[in-house]
Protein backbone atom coordinates (compact mmCIF):
# COMPACT_ATOMS: atom_id res chain seq x y z
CA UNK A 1 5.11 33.31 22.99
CA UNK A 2 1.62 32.90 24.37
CA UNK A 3 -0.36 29.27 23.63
CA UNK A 4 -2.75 31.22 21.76
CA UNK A 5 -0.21 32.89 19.08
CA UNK A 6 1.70 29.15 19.25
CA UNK A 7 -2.03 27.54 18.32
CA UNK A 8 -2.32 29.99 15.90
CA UNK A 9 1.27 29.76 14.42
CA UNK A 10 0.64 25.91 14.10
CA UNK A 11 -2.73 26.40 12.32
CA UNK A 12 -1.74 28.61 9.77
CA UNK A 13 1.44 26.08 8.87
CA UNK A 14 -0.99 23.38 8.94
CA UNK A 15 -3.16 25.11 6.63
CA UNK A 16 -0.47 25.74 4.48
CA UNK A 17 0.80 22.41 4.57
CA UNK A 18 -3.12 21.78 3.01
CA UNK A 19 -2.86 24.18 0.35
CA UNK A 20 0.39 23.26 -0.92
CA UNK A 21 -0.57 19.62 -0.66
CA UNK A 22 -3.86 20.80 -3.16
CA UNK A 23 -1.62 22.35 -5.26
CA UNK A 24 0.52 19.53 -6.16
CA UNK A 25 -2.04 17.45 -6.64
CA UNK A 26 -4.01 19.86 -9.22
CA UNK A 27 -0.70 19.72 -10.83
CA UNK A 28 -0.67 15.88 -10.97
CA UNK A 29 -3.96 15.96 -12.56
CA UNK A 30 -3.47 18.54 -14.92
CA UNK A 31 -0.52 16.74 -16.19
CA UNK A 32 -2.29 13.22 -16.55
CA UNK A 33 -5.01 15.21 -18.65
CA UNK A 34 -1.79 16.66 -21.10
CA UNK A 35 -0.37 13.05 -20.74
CA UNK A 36 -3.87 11.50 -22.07
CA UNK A 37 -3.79 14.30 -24.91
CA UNK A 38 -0.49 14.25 -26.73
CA UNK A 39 0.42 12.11 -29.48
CA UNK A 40 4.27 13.15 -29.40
CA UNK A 41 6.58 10.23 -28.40
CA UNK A 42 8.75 13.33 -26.73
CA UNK A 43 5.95 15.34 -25.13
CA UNK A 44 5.02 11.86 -23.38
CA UNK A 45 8.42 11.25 -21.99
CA UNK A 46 8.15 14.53 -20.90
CA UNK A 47 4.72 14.20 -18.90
CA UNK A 48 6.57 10.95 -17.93
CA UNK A 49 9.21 12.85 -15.84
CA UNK A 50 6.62 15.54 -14.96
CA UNK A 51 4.40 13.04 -13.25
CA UNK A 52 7.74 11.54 -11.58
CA UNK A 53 8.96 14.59 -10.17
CA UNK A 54 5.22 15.85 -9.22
CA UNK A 55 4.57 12.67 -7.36
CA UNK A 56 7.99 12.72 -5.16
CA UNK A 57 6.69 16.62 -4.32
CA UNK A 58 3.35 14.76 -3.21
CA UNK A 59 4.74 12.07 -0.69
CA UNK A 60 7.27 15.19 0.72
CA UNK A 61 3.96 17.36 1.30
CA UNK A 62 2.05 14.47 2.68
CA UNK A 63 4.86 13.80 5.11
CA UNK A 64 4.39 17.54 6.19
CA UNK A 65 1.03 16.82 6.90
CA UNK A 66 1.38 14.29 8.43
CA UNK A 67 3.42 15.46 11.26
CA UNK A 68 1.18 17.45 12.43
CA UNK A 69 -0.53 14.47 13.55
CA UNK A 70 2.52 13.06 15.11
């Protein structure tokens, strides 16, 4: 493969490293906004575990981005 489809390989998985790294954390938010709005002791718990799990899928995508840089 030439350097320039390699460069441009790497970009694009970089950007999409970016985007998915976005995602999560529009995810994140929108579940702190349901967490701030519910009054249900099991919707809470719920956000609870939500917010867990979202937050391990936002170190793993900064890790990706991050080694790019490595």
């Amino acid at each position: 493969m030439s350097k320039r489809k390699e460069k441009r390989a790497l970009k694009a998985e970089y950007e999409k490293a970016l985007a998915e790294l976005a995602d999560v954390r529009s995810l994140i938010d929108a579940t702190y906004c349901r967490f701030n709005a519910v009054n249900d002791s099991a919707m809470l718990e719920a956000c609870i575990y939500e917010l867990s799990a979202l937050q391990s899928k936002y170190n793993c995508a900064v890790r990706a981005v991050k080694s790019f840089y490595q």
